[in-house]
C-alpha atoms as a PDB file:
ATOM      1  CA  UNK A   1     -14.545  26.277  36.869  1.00  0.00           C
ATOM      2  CA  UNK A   2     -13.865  24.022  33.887  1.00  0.00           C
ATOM      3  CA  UNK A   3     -16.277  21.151  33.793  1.00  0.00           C
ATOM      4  CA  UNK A   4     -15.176  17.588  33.598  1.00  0.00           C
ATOM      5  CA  UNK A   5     -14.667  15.190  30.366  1.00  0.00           C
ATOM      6  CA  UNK A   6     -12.584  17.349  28.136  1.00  0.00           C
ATOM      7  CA  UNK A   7     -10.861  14.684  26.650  1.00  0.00           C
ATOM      8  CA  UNK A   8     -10.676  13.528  23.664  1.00  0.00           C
ATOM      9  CA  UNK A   9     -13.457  11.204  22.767  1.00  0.00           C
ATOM     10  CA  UNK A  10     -16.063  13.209  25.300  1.00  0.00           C
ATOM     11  CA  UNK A  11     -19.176  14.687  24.017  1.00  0.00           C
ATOM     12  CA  UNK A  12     -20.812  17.997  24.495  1.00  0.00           C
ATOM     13  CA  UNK A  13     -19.997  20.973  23.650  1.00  0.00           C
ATOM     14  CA  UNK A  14     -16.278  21.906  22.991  1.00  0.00           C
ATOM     15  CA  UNK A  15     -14.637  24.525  25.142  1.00  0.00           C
ATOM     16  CA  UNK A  16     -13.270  27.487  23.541  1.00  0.00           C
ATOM     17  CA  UNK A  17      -9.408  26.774  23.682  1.00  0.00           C
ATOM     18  CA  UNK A  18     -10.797  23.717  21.240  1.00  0.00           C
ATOM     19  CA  UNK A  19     -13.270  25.509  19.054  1.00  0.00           C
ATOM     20  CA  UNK A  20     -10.602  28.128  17.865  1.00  0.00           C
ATOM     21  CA  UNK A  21      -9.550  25.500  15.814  1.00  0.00           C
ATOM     22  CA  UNK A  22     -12.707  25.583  13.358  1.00  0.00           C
ATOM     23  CA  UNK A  23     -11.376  27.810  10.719  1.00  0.00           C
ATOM     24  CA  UNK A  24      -8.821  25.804  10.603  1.00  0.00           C
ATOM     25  CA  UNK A  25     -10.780  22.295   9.977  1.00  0.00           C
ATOM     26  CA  UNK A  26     -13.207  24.407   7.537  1.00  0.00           C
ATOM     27  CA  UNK A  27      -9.688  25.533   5.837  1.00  0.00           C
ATOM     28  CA  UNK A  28      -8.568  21.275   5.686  1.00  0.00           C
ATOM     29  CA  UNK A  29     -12.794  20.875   4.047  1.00  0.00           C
ATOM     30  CA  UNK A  30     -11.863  23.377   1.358  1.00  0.00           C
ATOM     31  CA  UNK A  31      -8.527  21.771   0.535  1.00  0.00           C
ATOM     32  CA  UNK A  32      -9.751  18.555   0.151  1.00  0.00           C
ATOM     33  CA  UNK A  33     -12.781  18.887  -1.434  1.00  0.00           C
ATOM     34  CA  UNK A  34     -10.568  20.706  -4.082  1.00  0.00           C
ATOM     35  CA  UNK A  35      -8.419  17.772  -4.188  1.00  0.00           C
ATOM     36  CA  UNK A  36     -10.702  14.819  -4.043  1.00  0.00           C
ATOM     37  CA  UNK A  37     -12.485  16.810  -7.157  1.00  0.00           C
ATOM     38  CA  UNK A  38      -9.584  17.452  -9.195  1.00  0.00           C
ATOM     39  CA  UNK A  39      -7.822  13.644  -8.622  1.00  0.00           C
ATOM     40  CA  UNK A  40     -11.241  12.474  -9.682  1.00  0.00           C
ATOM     41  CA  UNK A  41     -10.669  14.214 -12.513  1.00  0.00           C
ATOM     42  CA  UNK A  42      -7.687  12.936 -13.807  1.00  0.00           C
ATOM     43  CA  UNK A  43      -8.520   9.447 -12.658  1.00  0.00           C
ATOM     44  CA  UNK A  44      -6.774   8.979  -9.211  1.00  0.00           C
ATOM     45  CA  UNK A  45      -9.595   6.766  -7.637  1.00  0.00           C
ATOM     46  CA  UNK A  46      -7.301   5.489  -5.165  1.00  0.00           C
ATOM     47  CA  UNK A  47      -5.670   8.765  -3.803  1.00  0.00           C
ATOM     48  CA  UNK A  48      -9.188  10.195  -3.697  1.00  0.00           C
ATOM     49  CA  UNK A  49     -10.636   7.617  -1.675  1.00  0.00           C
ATOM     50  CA  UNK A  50      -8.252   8.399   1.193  1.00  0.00           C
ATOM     51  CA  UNK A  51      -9.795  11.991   0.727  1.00  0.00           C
ATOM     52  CA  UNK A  52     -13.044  11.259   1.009  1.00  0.00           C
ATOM     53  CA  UNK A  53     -12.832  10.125   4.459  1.00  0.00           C
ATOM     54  CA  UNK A  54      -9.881  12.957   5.773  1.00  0.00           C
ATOM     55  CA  UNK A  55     -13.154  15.490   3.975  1.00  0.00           C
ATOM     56  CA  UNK A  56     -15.917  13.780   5.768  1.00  0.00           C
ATOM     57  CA  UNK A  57     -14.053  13.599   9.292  1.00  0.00           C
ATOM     58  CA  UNK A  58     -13.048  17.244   9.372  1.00  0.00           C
ATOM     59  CA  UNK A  59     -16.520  18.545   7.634  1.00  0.00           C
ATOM     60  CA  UNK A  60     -18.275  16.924  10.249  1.00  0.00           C
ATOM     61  CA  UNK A  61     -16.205  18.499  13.302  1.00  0.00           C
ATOM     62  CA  UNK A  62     -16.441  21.543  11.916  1.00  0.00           C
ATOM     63  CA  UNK A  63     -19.978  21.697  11.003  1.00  0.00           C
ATOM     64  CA  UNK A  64     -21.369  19.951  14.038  1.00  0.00           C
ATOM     65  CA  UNK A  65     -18.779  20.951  16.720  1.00  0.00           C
ATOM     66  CA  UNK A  66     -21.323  20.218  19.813  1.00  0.00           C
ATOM     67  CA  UNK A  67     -21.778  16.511  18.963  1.00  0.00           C
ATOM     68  CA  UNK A  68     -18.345  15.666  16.606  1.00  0.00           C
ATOM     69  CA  UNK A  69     -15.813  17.969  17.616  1.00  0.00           C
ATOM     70  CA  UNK A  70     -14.585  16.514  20.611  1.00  0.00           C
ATOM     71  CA  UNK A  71     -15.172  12.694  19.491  1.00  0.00           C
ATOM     72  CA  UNK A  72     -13.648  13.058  16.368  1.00  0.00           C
ATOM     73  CA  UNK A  73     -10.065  14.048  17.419  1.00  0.00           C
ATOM     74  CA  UNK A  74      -8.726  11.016  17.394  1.00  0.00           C
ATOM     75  CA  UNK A  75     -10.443   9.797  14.500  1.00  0.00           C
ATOM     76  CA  UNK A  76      -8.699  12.831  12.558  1.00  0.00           C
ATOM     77  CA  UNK A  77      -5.325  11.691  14.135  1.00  0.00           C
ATOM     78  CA  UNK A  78      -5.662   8.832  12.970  1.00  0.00           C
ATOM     79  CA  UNK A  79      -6.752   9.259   9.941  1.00  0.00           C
ATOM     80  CA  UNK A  80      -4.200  12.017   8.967  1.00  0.00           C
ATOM     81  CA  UNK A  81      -1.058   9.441   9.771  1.00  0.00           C
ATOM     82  CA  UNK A  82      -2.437   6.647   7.934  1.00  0.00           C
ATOM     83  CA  UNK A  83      -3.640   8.421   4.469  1.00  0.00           C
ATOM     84  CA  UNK A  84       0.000  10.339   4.683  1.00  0.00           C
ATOM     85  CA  UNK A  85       1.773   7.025   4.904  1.00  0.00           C
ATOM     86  CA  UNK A  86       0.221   5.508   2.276  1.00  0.00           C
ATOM     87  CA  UNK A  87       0.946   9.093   0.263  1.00  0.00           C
ATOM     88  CA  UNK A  88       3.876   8.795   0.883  1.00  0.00           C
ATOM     89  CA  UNK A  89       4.174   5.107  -0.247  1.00  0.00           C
ATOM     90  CA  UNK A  90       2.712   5.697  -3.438  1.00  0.00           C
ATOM     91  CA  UNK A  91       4.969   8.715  -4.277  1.00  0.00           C
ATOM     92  CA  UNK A  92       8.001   6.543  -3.139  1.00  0.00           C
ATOM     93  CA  UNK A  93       6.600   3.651  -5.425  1.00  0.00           C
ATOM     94  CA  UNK A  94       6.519   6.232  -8.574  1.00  0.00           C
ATOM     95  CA  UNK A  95       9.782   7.511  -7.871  1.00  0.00           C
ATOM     96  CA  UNK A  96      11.031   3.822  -7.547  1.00  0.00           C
ATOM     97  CA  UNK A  97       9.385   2.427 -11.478  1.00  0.00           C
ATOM     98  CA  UNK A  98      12.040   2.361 -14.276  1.00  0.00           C
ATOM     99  CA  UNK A  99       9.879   3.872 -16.148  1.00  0.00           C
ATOM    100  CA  UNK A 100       8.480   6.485 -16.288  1.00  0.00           C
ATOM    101  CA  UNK A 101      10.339   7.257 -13.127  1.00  0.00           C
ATOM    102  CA  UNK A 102      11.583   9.849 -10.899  1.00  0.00           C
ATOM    103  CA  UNK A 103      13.198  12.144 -14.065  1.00  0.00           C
ATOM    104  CA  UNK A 104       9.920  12.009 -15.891  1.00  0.00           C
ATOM    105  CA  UNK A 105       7.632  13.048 -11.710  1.00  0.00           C
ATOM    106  CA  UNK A 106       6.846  16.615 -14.045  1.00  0.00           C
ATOM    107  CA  UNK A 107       6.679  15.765 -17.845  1.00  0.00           C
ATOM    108  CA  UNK A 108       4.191  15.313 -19.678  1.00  0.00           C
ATOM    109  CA  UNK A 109       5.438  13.797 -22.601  1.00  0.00           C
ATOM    110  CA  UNK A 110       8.356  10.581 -21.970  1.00  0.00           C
ATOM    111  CA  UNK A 111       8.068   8.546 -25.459  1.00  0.00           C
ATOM    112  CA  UNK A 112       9.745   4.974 -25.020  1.00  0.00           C
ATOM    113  CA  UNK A 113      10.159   2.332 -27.408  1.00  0.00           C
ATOM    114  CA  UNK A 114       8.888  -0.974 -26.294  1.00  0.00           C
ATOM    115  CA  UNK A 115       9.689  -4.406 -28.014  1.00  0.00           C
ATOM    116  CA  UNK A 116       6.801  -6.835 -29.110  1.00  0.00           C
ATOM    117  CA  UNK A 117       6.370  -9.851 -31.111  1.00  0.00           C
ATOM    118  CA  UNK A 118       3.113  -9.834 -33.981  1.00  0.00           C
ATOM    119  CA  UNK A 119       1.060 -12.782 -32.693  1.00  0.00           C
ATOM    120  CA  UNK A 120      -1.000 -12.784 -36.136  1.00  0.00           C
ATOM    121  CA  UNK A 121       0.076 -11.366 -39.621  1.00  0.00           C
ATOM    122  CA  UNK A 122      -0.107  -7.639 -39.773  1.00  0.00           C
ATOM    123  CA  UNK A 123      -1.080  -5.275 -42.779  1.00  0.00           C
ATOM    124  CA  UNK A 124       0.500  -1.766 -42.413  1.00  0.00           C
ATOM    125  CA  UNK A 125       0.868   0.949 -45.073  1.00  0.00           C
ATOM    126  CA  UNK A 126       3.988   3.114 -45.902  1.00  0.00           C
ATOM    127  CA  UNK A 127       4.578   5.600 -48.724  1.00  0.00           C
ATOM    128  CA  UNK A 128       6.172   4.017 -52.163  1.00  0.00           C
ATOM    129  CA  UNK A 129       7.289   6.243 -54.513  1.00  0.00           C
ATOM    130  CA  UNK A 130       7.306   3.391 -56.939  1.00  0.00           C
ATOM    131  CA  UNK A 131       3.164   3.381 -56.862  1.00  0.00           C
ATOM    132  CA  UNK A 132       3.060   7.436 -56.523  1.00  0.00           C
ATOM    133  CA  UNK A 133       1.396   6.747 -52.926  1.00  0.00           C
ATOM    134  CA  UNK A 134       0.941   4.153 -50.067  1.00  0.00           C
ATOM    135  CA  UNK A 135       1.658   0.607 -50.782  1.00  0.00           C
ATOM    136  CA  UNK A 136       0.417  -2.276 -48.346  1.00  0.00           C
ATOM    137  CA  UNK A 137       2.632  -4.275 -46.586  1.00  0.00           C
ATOM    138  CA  UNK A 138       2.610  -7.905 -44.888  1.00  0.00           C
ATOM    139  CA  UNK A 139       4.350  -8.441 -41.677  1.00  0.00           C
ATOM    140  CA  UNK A 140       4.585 -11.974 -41.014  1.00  0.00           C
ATOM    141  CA  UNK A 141       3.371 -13.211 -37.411  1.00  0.00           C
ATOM    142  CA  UNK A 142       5.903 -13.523 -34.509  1.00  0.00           C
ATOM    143  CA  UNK A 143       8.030 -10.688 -36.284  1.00  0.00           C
ATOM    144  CA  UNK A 144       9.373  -8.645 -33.246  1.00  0.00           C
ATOM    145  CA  UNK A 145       8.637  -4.904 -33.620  1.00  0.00           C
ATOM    146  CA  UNK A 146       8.823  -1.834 -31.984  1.00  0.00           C
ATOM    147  CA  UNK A 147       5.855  -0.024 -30.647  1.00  0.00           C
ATOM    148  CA  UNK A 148       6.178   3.569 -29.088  1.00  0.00           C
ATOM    149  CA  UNK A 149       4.475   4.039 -25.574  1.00  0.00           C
ATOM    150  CA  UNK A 150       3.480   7.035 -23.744  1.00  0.00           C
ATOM    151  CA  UNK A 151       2.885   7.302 -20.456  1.00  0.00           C
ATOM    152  CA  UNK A 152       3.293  10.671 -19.884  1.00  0.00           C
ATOM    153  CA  UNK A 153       0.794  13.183 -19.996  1.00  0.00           C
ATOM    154  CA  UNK A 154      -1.268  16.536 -18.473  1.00  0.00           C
ATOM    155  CA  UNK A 155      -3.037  13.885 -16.348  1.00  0.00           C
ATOM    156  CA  UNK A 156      -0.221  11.892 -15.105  1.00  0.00           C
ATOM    157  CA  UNK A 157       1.280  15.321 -13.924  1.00  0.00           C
ATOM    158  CA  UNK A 158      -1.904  16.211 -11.674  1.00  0.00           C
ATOM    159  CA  UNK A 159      -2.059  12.871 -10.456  1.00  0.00           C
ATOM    160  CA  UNK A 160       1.467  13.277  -8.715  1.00  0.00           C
ATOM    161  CA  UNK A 161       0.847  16.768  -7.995  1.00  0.00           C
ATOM    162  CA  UNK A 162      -1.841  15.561  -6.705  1.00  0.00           C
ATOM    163  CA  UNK A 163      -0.462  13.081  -4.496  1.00  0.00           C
ATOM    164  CA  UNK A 164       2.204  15.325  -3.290  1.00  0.00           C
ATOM    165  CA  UNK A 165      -0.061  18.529  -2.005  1.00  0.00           C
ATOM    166  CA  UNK A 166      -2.606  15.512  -0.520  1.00  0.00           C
ATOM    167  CA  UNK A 167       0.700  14.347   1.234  1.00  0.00           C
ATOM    168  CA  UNK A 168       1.416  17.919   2.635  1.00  0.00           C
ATOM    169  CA  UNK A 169      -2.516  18.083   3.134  1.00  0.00           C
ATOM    170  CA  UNK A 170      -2.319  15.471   5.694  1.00  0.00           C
ATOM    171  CA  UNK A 171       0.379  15.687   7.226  1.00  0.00           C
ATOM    172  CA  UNK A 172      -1.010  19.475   8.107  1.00  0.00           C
ATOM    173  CA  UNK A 173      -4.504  17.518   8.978  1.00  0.00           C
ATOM    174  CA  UNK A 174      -2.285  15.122  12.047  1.00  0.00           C
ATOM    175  CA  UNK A 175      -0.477  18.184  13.372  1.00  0.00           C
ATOM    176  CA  UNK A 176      -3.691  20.187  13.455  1.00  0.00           C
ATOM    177  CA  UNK A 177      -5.517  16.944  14.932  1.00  0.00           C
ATOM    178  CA  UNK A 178      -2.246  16.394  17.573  1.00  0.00           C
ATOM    179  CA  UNK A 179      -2.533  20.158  18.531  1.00  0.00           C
ATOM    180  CA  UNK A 180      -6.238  19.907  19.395  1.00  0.00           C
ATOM    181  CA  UNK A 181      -5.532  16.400  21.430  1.00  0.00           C
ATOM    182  CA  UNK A 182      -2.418  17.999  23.185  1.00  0.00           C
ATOM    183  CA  UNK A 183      -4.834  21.127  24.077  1.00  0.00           C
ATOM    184  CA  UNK A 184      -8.587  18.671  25.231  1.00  0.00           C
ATOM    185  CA  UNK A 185      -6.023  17.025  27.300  1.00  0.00           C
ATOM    186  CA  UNK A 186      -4.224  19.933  29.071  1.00  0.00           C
ATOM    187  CA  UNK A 187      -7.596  20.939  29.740  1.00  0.00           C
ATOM    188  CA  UNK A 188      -8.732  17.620  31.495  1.00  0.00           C
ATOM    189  CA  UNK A 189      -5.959  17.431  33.444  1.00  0.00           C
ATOM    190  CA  UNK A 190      -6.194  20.785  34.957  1.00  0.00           C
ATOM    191  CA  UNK A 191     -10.363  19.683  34.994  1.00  0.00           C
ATOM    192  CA  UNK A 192      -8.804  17.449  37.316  1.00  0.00           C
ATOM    193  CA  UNK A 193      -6.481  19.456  39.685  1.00  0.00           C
ATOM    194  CA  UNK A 194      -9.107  21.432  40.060  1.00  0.00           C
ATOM    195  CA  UNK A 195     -11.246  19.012  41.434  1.00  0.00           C
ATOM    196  CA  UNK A 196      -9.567  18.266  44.548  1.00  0.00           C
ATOM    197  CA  UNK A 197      -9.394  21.500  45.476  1.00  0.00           C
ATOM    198  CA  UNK A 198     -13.011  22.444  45.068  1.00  0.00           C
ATOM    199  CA  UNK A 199     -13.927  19.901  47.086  1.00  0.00           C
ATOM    200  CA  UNK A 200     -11.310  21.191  50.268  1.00  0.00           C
ATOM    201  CA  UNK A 201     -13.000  24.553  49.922  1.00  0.00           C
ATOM    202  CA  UNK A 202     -16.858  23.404  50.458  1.00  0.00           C
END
């Protein structure tokens, strides 16, 4: 006999068509504990706020499966959809910039000359053979220059790798989530059938 409330959002223990799926939330803890580190790392505070709750969610159904399990599917569901949508924004909204821009997703070095204007006089240096060295030179304010930026770099290629595996990451997280949902709800609903005819048999 399968007992009643094994839907999601009931408490109590989880039966075991649900709690075969624990490896598999443990296996979602280590990947984003490895993610929220390393975009922390590199200075993705944004990404790895979105991590920190998809880590908390699935630690805690994991590691308390009587009490969060079950209550928690939903949460993970939810969750999961929202923090891939707004993945999947940001890597759309990378792509989309002029510059550095879809070409330069990978590189880590994308030099590009930006135009400025000297708001004060500026002193810079250059090599004169006339004084056998470096000669000072005045450039007058509101003299328009060129001054190369980079972008680019090893951190601005983990940040989008970053993004992109956190993307995959939950996506994986919803269809794991939908899978337990789909199977708590199976469950009730034969809970249910059952019912009826327990109670023509007594």
């Amino acid at each position: 006999m399968l007992p009643l409330g094994l839907g999601p959002g009931s408490m109590g223990p989880p039966p075991p068509e649900i709690l075969r799926y624990k490896n598999f939330l443990y296996l979602l803890v280590v990947g984003y504990t490895a993610l929220l580190v390393t975009a922390l790392s590199v200075g993705a505070v944004n990404s790895a706020l979105n991590y920190v709750f998809m880590l908390v969610v699935a630690a805690s159904m994991a590691a308390r499966a009587d009490q969060c399990m079950m209550s928690c599917i939903m949460v993970l569901l939810m969750l999961g959809i929202i923090c891939a949508f707004f993945d999947f924004v940001n890597i759309i909204s990378i792509l989309a910039t002029p510059y550095p821009g879809a070409k330069n997703f990978f590189s880590t070095d994308c030099p590009k000359n930006v135009e400025a204007t000297l708001r004060a006089n500026s002193t810079i240096y250059l090599k004169d053979g006339l004084v056998n060295g470096t000669a000072a030179y005045t450039v007058p304010a509101r003299t328009k220059v060129e001054i190369e930026e980079h972008v680019c770099s090893a951190a601005w290629v983990v940040r989008n790798v970053v993004v992109l595996i956190g993307t995959l990451l939950d996506i994986l997280a919803s269809r794991l989530a939908f899978r337990m949902f789909k199977t708590s709800m199976e469950l009730s609903q034969e809970a249910q059938n059952q019912g009826p005819l327990q109670q023509l048999m007594t």
